[in-house]
C-alpha atoms as a PDB file:
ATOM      1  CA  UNK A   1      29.888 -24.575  -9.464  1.00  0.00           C
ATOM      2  CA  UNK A   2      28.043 -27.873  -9.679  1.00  0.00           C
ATOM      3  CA  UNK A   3      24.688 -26.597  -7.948  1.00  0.00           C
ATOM      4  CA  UNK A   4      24.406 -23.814 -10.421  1.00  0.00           C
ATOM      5  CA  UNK A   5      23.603 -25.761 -13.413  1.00  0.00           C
ATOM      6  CA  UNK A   6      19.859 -26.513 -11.336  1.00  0.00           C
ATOM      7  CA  UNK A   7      19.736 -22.475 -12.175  1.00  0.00           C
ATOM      8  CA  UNK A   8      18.206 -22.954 -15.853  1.00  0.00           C
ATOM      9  CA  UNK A   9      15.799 -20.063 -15.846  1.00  0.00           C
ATOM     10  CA  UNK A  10      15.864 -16.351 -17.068  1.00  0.00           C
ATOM     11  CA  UNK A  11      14.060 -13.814 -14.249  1.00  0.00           C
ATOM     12  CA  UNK A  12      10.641 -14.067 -11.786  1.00  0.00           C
ATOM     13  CA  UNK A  13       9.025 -11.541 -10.273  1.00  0.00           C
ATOM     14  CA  UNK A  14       7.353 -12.039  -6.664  1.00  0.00           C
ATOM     15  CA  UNK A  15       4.734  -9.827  -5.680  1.00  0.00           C
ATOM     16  CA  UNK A  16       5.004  -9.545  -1.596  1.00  0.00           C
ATOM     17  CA  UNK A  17       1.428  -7.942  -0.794  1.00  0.00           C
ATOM     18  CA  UNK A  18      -0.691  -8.239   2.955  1.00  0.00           C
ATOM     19  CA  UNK A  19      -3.753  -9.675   1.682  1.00  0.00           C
ATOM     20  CA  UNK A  20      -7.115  -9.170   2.463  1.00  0.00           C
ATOM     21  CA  UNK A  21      -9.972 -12.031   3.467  1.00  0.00           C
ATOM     22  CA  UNK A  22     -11.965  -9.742   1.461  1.00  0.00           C
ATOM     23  CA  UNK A  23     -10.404  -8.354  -1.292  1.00  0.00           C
ATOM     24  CA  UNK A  24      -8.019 -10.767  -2.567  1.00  0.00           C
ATOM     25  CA  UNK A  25      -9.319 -10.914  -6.047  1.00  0.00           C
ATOM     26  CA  UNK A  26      -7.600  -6.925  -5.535  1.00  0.00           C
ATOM     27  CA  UNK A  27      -3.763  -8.807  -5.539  1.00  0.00           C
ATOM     28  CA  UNK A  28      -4.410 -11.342  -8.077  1.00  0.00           C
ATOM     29  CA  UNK A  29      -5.788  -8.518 -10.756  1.00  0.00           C
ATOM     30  CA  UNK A  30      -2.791  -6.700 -10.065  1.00  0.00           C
ATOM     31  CA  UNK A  31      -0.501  -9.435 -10.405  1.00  0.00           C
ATOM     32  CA  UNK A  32      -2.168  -9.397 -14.018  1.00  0.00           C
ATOM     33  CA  UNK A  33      -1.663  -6.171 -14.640  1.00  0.00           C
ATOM     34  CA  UNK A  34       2.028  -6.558 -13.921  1.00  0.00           C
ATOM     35  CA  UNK A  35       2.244 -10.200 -16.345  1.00  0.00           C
ATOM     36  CA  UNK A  36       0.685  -8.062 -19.004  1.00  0.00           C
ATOM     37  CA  UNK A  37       3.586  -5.232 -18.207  1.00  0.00           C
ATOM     38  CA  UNK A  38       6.530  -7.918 -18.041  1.00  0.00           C
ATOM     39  CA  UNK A  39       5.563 -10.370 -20.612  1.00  0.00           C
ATOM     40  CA  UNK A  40       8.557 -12.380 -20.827  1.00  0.00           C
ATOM     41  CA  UNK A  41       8.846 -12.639 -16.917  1.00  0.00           C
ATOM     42  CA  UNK A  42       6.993 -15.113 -14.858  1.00  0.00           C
ATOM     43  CA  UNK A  43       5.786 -13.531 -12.201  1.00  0.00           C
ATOM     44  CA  UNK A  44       4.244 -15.200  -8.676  1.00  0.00           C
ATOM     45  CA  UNK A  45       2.056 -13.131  -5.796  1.00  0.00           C
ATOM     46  CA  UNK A  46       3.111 -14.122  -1.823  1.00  0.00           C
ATOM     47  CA  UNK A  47       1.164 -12.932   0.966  1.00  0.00           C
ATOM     48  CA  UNK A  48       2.638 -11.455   4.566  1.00  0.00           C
ATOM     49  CA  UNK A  49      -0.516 -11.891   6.656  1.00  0.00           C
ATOM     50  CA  UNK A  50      -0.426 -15.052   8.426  1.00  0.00           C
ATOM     51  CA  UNK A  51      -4.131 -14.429   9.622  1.00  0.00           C
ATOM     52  CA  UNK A  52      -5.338 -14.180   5.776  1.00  0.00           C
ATOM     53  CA  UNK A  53      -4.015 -17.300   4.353  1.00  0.00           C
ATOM     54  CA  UNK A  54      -5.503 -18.808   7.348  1.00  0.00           C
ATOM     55  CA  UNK A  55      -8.626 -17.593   6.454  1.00  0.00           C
ATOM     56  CA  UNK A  56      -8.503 -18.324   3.416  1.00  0.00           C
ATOM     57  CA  UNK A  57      -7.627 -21.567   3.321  1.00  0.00           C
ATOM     58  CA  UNK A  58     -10.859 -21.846   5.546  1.00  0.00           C
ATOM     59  CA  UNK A  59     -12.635 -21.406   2.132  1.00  0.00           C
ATOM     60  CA  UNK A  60     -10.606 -23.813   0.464  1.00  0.00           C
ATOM     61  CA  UNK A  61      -8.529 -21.290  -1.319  1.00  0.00           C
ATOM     62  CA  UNK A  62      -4.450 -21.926  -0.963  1.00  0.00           C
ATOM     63  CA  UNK A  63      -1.776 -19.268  -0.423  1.00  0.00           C
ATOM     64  CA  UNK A  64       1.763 -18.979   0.625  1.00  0.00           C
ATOM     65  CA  UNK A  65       3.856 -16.457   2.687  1.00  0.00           C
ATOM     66  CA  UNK A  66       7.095 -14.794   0.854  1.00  0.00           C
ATOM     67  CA  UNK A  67       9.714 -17.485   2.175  1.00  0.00           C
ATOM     68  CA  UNK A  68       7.687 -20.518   0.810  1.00  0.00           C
ATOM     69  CA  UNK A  69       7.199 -18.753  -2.625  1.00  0.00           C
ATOM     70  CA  UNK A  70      10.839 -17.857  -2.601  1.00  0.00           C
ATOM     71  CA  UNK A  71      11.888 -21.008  -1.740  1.00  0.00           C
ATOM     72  CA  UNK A  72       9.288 -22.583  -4.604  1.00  0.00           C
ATOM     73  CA  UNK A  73      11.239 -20.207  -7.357  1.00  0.00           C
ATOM     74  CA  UNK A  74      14.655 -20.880  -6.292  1.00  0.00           C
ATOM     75  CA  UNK A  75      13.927 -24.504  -6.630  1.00  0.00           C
ATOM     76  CA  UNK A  76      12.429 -24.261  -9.864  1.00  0.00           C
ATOM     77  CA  UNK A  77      15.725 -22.906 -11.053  1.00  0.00           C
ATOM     78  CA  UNK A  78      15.288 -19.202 -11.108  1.00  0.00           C
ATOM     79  CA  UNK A  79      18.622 -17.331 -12.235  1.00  0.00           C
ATOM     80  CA  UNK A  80      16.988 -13.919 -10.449  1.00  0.00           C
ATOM     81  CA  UNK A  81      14.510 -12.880  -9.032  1.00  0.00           C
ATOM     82  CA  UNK A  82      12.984  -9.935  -7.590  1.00  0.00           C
ATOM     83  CA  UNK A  83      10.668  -9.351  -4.581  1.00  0.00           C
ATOM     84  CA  UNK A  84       8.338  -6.559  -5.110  1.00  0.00           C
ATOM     85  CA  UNK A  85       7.137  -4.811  -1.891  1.00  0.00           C
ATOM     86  CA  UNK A  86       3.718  -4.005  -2.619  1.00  0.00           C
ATOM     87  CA  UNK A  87       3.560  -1.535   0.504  1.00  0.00           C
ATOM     88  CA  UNK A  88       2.531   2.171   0.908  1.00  0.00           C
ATOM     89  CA  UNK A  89       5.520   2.673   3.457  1.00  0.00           C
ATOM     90  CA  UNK A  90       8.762   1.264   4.189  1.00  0.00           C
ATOM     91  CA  UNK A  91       7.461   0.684   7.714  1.00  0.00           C
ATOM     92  CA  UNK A  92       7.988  -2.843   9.159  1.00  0.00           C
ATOM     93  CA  UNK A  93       6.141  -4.775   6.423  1.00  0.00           C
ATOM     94  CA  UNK A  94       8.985  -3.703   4.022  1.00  0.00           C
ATOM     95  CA  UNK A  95      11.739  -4.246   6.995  1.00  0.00           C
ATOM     96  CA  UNK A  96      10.764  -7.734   7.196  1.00  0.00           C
ATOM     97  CA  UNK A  97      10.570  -8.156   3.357  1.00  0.00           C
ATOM     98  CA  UNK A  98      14.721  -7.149   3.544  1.00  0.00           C
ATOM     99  CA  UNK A  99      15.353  -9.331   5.927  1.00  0.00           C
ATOM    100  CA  UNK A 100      13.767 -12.587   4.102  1.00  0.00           C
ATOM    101  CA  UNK A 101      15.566 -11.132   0.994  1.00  0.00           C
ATOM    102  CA  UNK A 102      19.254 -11.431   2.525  1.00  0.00           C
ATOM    103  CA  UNK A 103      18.097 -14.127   4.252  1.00  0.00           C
ATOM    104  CA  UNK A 104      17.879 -16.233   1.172  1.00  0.00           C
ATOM    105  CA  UNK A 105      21.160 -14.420  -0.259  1.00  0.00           C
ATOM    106  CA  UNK A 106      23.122 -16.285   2.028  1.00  0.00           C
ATOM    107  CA  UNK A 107      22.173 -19.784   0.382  1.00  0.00           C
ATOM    108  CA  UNK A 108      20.981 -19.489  -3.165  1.00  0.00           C
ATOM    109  CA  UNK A 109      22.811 -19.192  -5.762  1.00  0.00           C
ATOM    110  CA  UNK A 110      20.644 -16.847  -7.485  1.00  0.00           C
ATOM    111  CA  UNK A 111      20.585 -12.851  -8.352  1.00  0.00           C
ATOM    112  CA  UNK A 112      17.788 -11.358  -5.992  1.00  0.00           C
ATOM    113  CA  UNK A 113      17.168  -8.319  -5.428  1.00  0.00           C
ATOM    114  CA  UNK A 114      14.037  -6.021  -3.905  1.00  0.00           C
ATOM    115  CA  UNK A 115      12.275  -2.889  -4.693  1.00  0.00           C
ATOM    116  CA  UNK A 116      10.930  -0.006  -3.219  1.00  0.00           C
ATOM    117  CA  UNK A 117       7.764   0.494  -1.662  1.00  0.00           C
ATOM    118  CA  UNK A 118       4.757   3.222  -3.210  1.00  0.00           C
ATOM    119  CA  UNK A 119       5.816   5.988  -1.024  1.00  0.00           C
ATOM    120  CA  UNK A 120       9.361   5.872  -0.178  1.00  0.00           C
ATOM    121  CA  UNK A 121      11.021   8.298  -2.199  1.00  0.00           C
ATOM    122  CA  UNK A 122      10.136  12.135  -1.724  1.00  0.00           C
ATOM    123  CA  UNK A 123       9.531  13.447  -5.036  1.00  0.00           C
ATOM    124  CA  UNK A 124       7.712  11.276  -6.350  1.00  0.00           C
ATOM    125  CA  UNK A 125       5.660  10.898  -2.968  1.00  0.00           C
ATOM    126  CA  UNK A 126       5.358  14.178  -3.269  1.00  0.00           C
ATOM    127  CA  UNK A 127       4.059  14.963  -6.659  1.00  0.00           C
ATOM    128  CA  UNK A 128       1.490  11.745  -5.903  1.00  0.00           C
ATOM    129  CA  UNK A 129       0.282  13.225  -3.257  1.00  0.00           C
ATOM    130  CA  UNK A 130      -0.566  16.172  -4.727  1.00  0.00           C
ATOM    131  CA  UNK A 131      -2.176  14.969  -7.765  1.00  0.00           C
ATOM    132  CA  UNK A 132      -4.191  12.627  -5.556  1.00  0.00           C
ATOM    133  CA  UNK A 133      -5.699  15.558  -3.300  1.00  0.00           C
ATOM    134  CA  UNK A 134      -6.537  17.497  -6.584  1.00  0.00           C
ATOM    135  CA  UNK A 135      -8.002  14.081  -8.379  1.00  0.00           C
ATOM    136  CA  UNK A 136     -10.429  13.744  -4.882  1.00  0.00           C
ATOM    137  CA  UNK A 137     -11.449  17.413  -4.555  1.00  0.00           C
ATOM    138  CA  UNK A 138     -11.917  18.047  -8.078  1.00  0.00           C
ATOM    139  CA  UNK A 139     -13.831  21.856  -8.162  1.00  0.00           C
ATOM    140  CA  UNK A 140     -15.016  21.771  -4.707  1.00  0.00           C
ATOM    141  CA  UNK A 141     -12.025  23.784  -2.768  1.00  0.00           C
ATOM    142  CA  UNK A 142     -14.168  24.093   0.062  1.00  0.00           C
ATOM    143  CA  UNK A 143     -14.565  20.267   1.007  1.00  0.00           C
ATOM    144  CA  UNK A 144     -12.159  19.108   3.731  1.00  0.00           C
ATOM    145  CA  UNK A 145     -10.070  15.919   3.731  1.00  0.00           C
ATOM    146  CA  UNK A 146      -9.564  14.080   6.159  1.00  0.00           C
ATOM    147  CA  UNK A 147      -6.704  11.283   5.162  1.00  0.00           C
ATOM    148  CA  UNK A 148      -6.617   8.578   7.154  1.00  0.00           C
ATOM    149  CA  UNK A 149      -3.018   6.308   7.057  1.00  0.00           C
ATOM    150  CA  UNK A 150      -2.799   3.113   8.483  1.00  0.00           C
ATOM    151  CA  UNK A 151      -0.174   3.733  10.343  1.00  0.00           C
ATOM    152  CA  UNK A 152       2.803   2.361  12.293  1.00  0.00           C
ATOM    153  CA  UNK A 153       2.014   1.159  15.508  1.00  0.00           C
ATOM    154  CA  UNK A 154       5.791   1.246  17.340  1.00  0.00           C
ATOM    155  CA  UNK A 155       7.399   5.240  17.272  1.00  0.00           C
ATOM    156  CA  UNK A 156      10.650   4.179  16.982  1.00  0.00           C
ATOM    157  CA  UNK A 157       9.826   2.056  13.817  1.00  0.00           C
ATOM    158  CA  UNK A 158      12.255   2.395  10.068  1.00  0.00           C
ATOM    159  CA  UNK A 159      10.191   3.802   7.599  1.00  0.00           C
ATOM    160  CA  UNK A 160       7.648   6.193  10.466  1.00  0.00           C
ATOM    161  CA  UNK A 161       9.745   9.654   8.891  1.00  0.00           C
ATOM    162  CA  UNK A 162       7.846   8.328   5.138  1.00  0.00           C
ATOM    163  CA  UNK A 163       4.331   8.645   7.373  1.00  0.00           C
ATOM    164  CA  UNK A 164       5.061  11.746   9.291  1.00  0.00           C
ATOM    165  CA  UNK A 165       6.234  13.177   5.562  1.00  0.00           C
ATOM    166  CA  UNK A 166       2.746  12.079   3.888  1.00  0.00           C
ATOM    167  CA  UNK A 167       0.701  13.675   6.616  1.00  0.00           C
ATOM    168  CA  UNK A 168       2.305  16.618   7.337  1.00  0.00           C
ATOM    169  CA  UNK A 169       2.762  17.616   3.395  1.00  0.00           C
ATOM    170  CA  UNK A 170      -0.726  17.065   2.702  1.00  0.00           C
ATOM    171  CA  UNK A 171      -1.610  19.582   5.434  1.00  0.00           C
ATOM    172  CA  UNK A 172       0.738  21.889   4.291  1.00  0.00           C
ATOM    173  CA  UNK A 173      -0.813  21.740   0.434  1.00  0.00           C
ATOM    174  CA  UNK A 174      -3.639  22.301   1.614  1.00  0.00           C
ATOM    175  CA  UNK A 175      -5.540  24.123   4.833  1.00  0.00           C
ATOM    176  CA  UNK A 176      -8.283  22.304   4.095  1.00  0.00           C
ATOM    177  CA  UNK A 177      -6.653  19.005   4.485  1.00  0.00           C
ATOM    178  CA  UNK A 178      -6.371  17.092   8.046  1.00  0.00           C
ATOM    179  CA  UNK A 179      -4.455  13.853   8.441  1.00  0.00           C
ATOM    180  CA  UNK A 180      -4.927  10.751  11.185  1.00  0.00           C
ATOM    181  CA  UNK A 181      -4.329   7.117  12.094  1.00  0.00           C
ATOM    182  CA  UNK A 182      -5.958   4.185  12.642  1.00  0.00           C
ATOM    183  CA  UNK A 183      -3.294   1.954  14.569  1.00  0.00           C
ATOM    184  CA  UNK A 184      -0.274   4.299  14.543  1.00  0.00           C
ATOM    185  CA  UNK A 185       1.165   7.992  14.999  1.00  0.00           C
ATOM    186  CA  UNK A 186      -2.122  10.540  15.757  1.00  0.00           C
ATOM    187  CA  UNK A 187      -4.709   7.587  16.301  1.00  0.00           C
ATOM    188  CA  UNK A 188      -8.249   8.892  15.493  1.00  0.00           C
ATOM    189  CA  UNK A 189      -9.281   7.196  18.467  1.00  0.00           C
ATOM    190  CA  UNK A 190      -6.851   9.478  20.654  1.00  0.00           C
ATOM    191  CA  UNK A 191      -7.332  12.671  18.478  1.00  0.00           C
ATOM    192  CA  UNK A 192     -10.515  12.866  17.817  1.00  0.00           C
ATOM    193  CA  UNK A 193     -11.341  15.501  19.632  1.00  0.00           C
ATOM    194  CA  UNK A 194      -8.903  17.833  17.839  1.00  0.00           C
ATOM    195  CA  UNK A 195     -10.468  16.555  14.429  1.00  0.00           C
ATOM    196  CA  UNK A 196     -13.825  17.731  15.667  1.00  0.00           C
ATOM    197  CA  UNK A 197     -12.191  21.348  16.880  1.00  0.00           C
ATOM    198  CA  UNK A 198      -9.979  21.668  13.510  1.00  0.00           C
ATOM    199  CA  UNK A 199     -13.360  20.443  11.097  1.00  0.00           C
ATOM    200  CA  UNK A 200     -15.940  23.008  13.232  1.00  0.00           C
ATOM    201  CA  UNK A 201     -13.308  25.340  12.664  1.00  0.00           C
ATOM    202  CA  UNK A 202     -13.124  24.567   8.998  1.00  0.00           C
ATOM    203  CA  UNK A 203     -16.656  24.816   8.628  1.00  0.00           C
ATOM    204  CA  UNK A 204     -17.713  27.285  10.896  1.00  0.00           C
ATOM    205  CA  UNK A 205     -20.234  24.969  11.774  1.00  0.00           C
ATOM    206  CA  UNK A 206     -22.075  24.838   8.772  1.00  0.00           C
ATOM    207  CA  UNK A 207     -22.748  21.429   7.579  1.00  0.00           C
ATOM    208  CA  UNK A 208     -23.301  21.994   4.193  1.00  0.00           C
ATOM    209  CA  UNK A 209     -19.520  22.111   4.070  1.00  0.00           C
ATOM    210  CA  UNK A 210     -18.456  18.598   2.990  1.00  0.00           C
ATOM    211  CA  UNK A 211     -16.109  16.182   4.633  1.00  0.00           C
ATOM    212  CA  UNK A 212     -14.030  13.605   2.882  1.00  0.00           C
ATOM    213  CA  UNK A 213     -12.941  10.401   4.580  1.00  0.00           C
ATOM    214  CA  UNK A 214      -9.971   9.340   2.566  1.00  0.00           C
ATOM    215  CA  UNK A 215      -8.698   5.522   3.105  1.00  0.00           C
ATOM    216  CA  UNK A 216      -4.751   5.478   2.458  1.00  0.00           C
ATOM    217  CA  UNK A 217      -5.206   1.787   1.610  1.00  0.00           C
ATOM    218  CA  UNK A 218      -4.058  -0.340  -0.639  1.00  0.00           C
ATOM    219  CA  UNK A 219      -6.846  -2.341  -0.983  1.00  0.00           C
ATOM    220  CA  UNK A 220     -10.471  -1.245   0.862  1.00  0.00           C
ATOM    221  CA  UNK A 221     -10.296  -4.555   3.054  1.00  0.00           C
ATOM    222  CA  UNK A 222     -11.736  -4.620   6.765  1.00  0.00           C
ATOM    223  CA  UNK A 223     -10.378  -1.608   7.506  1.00  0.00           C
ATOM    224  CA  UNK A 224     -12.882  -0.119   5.214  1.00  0.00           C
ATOM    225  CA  UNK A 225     -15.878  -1.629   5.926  1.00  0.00           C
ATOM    226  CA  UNK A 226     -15.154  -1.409   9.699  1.00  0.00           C
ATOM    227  CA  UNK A 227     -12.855   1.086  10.850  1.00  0.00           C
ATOM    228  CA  UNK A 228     -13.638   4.099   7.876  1.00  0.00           C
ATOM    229  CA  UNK A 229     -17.134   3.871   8.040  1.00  0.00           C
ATOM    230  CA  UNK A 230     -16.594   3.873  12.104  1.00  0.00           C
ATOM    231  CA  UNK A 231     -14.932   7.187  11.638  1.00  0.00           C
ATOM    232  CA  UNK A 232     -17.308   8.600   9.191  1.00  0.00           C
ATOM    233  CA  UNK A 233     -20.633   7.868  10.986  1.00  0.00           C
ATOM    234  CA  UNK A 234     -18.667   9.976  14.190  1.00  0.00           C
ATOM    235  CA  UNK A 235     -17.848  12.811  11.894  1.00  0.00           C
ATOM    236  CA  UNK A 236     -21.268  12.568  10.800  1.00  0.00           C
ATOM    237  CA  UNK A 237     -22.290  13.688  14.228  1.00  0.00           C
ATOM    238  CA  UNK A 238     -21.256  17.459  13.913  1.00  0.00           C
ATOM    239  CA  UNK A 239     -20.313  17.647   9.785  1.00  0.00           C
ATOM    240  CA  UNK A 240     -21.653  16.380   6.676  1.00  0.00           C
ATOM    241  CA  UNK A 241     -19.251  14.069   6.225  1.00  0.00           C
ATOM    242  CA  UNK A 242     -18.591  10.849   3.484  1.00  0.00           C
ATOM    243  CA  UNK A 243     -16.340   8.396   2.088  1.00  0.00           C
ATOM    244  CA  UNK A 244     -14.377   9.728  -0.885  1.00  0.00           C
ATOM    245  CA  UNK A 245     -15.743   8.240  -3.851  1.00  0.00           C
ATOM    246  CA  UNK A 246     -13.707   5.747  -6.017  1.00  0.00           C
ATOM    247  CA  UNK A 247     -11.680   6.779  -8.672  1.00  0.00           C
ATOM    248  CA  UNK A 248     -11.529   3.635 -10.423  1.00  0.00           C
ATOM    249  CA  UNK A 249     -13.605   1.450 -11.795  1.00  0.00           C
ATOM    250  CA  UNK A 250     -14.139  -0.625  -8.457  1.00  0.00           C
ATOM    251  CA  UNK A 251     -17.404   1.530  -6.445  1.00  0.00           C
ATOM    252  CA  UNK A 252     -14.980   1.527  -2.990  1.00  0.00           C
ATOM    253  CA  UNK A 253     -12.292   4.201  -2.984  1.00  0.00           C
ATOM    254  CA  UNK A 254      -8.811   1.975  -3.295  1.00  0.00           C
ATOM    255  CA  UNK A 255      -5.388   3.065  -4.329  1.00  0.00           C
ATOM    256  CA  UNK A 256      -4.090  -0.504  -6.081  1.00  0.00           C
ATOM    257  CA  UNK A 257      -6.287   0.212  -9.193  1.00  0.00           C
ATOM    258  CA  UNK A 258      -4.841   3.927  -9.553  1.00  0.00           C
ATOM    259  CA  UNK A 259      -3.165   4.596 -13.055  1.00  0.00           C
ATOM    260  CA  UNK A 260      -0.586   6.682 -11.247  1.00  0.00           C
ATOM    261  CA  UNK A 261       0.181   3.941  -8.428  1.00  0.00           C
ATOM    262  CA  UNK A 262       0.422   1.257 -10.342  1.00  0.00           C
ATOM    263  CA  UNK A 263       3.428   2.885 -12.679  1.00  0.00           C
ATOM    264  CA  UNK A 264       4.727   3.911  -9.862  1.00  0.00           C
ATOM    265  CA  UNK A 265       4.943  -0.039  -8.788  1.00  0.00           C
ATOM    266  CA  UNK A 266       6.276  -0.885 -12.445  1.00  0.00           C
ATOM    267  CA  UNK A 267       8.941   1.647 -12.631  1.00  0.00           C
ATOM    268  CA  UNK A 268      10.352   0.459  -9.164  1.00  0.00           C
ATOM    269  CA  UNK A 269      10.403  -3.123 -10.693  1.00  0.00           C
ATOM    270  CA  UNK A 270      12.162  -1.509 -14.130  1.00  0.00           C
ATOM    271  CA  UNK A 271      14.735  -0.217 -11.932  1.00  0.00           C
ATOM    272  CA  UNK A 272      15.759  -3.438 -10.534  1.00  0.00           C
ATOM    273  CA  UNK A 273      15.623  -5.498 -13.703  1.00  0.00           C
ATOM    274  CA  UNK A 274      18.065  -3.066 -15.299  1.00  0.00           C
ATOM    275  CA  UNK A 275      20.456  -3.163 -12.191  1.00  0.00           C
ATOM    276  CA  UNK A 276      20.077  -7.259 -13.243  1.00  0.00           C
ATOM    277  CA  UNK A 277      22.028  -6.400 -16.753  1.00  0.00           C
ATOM    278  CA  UNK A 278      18.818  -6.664 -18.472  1.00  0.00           C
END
């Protein structure tokens, strides 16, 4: 075919992420991290969040959504491609991402394909999950958690069953664990009041048992400064209560800069370059 001789390069890799106002500098380190991993690849970072590169461009700083960076590789002659979704769940984030995917397989002539999100599959959800609750509480088995997911904020949504599954198996790990929402299944806003009964019956009252507030977030964006530190300073009211500390090097508690998550993001992007043949 004619058109396909325009095709004259190897493999890309785009990065689909949210984006943060905030924490963008978050994204671009860990589009370096994955350049570093993939070497021979070229690899470009799109944002979802309309509002952010908005923002952003506010402050003079450009970004583009996953279409217009697809549409920029394809016409610089990509041969394949793959669209990473760089997603906790595939809620409707990661629905949308398949959509734009076979979207563009309908008119390009080249090989694209997409990954997984971070928590899609249940082993290794599972055996993250777990290593994360025993990373957090370290020697202290008495200290509660109290996970908060972001959440899906439509029931009927692909991808909720992945959010129900996180929450529910780190209660069942642990007794000491407690799981919530901010915008989706179990709101904090709507269950608060059974958070207060469960951690007073936790602690028996006794506030020199510790509470954990544990951000399920990519990146600690808004939603940390604003909606965890909400939720601790109500806890606060009736339990010693804190937010987790970081386990990376960045001082706010994040799971992008995570060892563990981020070969969890590589091997979903291995996969897909050896289903390309290479």
């Amino acid at each position: 075919m004619k058109r396909y001789r325009h095709y004259n390069k190897g493999t890309a890799i785009i990065l689909s992420c949210f984006g943060s106002v905030i924490e963008q500098e978050k994204y671009l380190e860990f589009e370096r991290f994955i350049q570093e991993s993939f070497k021979e690849i070229s690899v470009f970072t799109a944002f979802s969040s309309k509002m952010v590169i908005k923002e952003l461009a506010k402050k003079g700083e450009v970004y583009k959504n996953l279409p217009q960076v697809m549409a920029d590789v394809d016409m610089e002659g990509y041969k394949r491609y793959i669209v990473v979704s760089v997603n906790i769940f595939p809620t409707d984030e990661h629905e949308v991402l398949i959509r734009m995917v076979k979207g563009f397989r309908e008119f390009s002539l080249a090989n694209i394909r997409y990954t997984n999100p971070l928590l899609q599959k249940t082993k290794e959800t599972s055996l993250y999950l777990k290593t994360l609750d025993e990373q957090i509480r370290k020697d202290n088995k008495e200290i509660i958690n109290l996970y908060i997911i972001h959440g899906v904020p439509v029931l009927n949504l692909g991808g909720l069953e992945a959010v129900s599954y996180a929450a529910n198996f780190l209660k069942m790990i642990n007794e000491k664990n407690l799981a919530c929402s901010l915008e989706g299944e179990f709101p904090f806003y709507a269950v608060k009041d059974a958070i207060k009964r469960d951690i007073l019956k936790l602690t028996n009252a006794d506030r020199t048992k510790k509470v954990q507030i544990v951000p399920m977030l990519l990146v600690s964006g808004n939603h940390y400064d604003k909606d965890m530190k909400e939720i601790c300073d109500e806890v606060n009211q009736y339990a010693d209560a804190s937010i987790v500390k970081s386990i990376t090097k960045d001082e706010k508690f994040n799971l992008i800069e995570q060892e563990n998550v981020r070969k969890m993001f590589y091997d979903n992007i291995a996969v897909e370059i050896k289903k390309l043949g290479l």
